[in-house]
N, C-alpha and C. Protein backbone atom coordinates (compact mmCIF):
# COMPACT_ATOMS: atom_id res chain seq x y z
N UNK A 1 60.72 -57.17 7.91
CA UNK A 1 60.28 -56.24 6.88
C UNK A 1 61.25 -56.36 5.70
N UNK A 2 60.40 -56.58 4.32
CA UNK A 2 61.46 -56.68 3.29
C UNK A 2 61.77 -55.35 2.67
N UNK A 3 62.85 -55.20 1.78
CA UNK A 3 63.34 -53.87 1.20
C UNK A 3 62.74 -53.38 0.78
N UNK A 4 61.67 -53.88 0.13
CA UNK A 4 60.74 -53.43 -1.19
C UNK A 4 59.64 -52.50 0.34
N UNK A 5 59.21 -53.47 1.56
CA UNK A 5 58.12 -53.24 1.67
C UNK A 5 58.68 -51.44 2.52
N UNK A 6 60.27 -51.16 2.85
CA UNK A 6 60.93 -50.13 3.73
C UNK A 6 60.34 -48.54 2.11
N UNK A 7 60.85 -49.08 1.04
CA UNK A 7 60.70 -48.06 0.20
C UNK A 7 59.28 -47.96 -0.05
N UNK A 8 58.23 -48.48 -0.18
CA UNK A 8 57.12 -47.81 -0.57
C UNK A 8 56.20 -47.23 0.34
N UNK A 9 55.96 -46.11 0.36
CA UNK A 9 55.43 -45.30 1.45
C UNK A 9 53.98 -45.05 1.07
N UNK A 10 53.15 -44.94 1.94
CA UNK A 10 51.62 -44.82 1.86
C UNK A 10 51.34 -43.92 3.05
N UNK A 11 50.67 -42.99 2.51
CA UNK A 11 49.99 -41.54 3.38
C UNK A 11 49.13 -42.03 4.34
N UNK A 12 49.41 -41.61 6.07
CA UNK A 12 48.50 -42.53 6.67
C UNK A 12 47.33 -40.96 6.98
N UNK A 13 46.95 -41.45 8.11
CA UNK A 13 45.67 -40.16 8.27
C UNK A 13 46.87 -39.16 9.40
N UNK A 14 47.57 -39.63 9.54
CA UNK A 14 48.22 -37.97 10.45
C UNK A 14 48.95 -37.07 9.01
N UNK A 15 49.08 -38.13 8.16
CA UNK A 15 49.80 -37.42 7.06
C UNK A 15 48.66 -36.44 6.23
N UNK A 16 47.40 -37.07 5.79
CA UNK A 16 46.47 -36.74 5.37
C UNK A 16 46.04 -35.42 6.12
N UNK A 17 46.05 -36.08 7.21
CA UNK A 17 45.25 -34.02 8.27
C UNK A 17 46.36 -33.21 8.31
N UNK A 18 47.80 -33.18 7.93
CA UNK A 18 48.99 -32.61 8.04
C UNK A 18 48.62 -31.78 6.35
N UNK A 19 48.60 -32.66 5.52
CA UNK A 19 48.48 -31.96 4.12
C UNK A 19 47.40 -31.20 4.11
N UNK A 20 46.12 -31.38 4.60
CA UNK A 20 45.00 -30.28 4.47
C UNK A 20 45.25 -29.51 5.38
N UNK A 21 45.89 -30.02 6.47
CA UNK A 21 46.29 -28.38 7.31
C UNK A 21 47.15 -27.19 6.30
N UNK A 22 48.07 -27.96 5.55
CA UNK A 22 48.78 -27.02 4.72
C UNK A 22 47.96 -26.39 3.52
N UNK A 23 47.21 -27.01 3.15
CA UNK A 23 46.06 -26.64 1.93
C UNK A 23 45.39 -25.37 2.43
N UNK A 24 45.05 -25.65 3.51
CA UNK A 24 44.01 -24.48 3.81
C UNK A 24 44.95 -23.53 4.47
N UNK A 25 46.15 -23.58 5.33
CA UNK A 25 46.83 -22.41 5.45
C UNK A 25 47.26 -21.63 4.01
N UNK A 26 47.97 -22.51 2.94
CA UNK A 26 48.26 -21.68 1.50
C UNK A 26 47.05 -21.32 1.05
N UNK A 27 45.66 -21.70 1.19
CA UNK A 27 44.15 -21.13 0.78
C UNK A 27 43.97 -20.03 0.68
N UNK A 28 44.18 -19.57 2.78
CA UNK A 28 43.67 -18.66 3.15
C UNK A 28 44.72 -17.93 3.28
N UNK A 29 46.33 -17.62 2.80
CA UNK A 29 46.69 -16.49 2.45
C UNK A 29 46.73 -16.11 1.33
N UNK A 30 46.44 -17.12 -0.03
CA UNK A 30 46.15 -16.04 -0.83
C UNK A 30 45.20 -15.60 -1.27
N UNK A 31 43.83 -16.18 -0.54
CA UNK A 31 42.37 -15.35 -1.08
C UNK A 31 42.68 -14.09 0.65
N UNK A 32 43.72 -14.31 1.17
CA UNK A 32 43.30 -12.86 1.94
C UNK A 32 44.59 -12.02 1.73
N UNK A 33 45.16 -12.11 0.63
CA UNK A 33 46.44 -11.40 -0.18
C UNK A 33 45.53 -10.92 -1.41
N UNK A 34 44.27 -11.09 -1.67
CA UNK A 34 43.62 -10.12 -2.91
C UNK A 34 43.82 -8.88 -2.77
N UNK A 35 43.15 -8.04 -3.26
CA UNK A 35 42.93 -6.36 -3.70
C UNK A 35 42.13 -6.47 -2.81
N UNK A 36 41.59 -5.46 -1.64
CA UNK A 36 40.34 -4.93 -1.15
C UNK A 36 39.59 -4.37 -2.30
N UNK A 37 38.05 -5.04 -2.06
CA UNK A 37 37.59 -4.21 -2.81
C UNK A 37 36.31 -3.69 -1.62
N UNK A 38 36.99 -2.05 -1.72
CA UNK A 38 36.04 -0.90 -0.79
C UNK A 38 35.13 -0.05 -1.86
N UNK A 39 34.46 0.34 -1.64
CA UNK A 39 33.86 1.15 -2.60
C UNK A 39 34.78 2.52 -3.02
N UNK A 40 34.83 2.93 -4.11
CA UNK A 40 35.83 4.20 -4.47
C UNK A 40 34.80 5.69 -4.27
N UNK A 41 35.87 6.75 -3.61
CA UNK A 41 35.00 7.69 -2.98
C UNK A 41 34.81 8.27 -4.44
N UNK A 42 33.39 9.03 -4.25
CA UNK A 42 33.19 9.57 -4.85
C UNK A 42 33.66 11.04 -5.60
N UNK A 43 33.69 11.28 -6.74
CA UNK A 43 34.70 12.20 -7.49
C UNK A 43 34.37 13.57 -7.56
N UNK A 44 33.69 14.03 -6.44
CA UNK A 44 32.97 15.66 -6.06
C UNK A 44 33.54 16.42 -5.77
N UNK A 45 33.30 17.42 -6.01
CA UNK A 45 33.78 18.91 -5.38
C UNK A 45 34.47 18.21 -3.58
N UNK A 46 33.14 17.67 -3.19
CA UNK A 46 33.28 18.04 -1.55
C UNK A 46 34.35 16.84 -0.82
N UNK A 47 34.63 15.89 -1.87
CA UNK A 47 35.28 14.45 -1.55
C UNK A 47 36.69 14.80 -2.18
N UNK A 48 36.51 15.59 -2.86
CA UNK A 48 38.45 15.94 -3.43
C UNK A 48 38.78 17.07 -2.31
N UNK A 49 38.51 17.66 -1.78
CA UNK A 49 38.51 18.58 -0.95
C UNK A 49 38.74 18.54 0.56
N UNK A 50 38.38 17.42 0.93
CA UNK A 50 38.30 16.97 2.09
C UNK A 50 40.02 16.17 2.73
N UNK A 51 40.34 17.27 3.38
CA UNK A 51 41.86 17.02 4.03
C UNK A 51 41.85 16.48 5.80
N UNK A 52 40.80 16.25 6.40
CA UNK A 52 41.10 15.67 7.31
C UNK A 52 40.04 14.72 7.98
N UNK A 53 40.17 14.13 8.69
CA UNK A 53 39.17 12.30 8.90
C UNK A 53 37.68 13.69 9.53
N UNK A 54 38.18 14.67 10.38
CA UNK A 54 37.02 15.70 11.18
C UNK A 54 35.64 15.88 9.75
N UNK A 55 36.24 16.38 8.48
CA UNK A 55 35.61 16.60 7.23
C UNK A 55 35.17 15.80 6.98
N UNK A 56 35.39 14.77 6.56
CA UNK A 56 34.63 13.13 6.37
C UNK A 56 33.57 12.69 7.52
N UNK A 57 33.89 12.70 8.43
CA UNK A 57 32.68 13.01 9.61
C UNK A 57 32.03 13.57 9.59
N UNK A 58 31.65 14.67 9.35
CA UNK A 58 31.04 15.48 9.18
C UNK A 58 29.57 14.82 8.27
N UNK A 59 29.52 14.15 7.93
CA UNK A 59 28.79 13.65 7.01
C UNK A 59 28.57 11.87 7.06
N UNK A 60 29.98 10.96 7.40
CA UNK A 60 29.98 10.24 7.71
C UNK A 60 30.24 9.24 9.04
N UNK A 61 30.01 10.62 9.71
CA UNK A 61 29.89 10.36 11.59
C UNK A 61 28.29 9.69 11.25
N UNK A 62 27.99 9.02 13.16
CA UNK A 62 26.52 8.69 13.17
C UNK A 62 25.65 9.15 13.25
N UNK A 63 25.81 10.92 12.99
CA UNK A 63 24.89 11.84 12.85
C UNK A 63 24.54 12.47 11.70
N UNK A 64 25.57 12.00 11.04
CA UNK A 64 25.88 12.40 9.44
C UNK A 64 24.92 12.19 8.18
N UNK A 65 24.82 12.87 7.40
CA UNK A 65 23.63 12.87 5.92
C UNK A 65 24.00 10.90 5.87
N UNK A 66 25.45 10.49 5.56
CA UNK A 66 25.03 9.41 5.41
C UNK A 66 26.46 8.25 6.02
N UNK A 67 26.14 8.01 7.33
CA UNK A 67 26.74 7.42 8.13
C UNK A 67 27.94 5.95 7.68
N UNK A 68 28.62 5.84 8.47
CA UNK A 68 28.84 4.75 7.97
C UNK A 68 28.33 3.47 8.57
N UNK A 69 28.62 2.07 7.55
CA UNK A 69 27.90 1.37 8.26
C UNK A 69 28.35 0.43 9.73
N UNK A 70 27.14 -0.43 9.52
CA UNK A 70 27.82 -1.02 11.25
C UNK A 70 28.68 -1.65 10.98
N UNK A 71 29.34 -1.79 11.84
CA UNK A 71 30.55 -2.82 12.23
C UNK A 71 31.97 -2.35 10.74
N UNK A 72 31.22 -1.22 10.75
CA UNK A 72 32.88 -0.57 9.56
C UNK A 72 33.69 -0.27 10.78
N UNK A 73 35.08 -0.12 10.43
CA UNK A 73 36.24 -0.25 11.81
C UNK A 73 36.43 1.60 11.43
N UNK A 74 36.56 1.92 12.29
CA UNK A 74 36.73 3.33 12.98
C UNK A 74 37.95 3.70 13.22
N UNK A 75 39.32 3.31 12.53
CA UNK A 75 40.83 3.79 12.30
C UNK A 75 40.82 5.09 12.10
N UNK A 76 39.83 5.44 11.03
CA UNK A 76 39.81 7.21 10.92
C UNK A 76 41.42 7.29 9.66
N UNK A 77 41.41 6.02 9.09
CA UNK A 77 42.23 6.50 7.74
C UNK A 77 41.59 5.83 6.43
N UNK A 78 40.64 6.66 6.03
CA UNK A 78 39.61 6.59 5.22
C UNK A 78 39.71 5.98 3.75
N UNK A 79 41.24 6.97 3.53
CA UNK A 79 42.39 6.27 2.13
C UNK A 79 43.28 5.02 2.30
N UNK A 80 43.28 4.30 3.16
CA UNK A 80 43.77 3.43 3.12
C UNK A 80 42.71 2.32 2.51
N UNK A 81 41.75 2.09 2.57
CA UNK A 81 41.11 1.13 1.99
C UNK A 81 40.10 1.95 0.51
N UNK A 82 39.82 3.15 1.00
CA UNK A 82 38.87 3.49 -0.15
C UNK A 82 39.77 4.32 -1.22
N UNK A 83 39.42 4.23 -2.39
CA UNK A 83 40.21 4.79 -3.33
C UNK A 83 40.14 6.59 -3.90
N UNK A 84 41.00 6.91 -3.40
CA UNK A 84 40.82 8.72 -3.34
C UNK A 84 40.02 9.16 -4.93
N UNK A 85 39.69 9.98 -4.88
CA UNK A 85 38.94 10.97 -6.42
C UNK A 85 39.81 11.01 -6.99
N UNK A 86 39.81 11.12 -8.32
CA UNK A 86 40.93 12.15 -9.29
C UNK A 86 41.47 13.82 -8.56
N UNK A 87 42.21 14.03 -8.80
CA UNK A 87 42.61 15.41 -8.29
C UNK A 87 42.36 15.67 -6.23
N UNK A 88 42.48 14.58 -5.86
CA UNK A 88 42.08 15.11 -4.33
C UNK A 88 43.56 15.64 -4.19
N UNK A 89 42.95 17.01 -2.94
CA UNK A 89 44.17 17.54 -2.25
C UNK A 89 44.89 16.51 -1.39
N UNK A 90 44.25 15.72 -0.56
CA UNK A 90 45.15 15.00 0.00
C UNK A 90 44.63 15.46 1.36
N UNK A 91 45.02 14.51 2.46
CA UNK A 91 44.35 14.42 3.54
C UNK A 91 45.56 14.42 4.57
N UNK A 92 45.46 15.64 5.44
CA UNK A 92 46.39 15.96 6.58
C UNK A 92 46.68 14.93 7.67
């Protein structure tokens, strides 16, 4: 092997599936490092008012005027993804 041929390097295919492994790991943390976007609660009397996950049920249980939907995750911390009203009391 001559000197010339030790220095010039060419990407083989383990190198190639090594770099798109890295592509798509840096991809997919920063399209899943965005903003959530949840819908923002609404700015009512009855939604600024509402201090505990029982009150929000009430309405958005599966018996509720208007439920939530399927496969929404059921943590029961409602402000963490949705964006509180102007003036809410705040939730116990």
């Amino acid at each position: 092997m001559t000197e010339q041929q030790k220095l010039k390097w060419q990407p083989g295919r383990r190198d190639l599936l090594f770099f798109g492994i890295i592509a798509i790991v840096v991809l997919t943390l920063v399209l899943g490092s965005s903003e959530r976007k949840t819908k923002p609660v609404p700015d009512d009397e009855m939604h600024r008012t509402a201090t505990s996950r029982d009150a929000c049920m009430t309405c958005h249980g599966s018996d509720g005027v208007s439920p939530q939907p399927k496969g929404h995750i059921k943590g029961g911390q409602c402000f963490q993804c949705h964006q509180q009203p102007k003036h809410w009391a705040g939730m116990q």
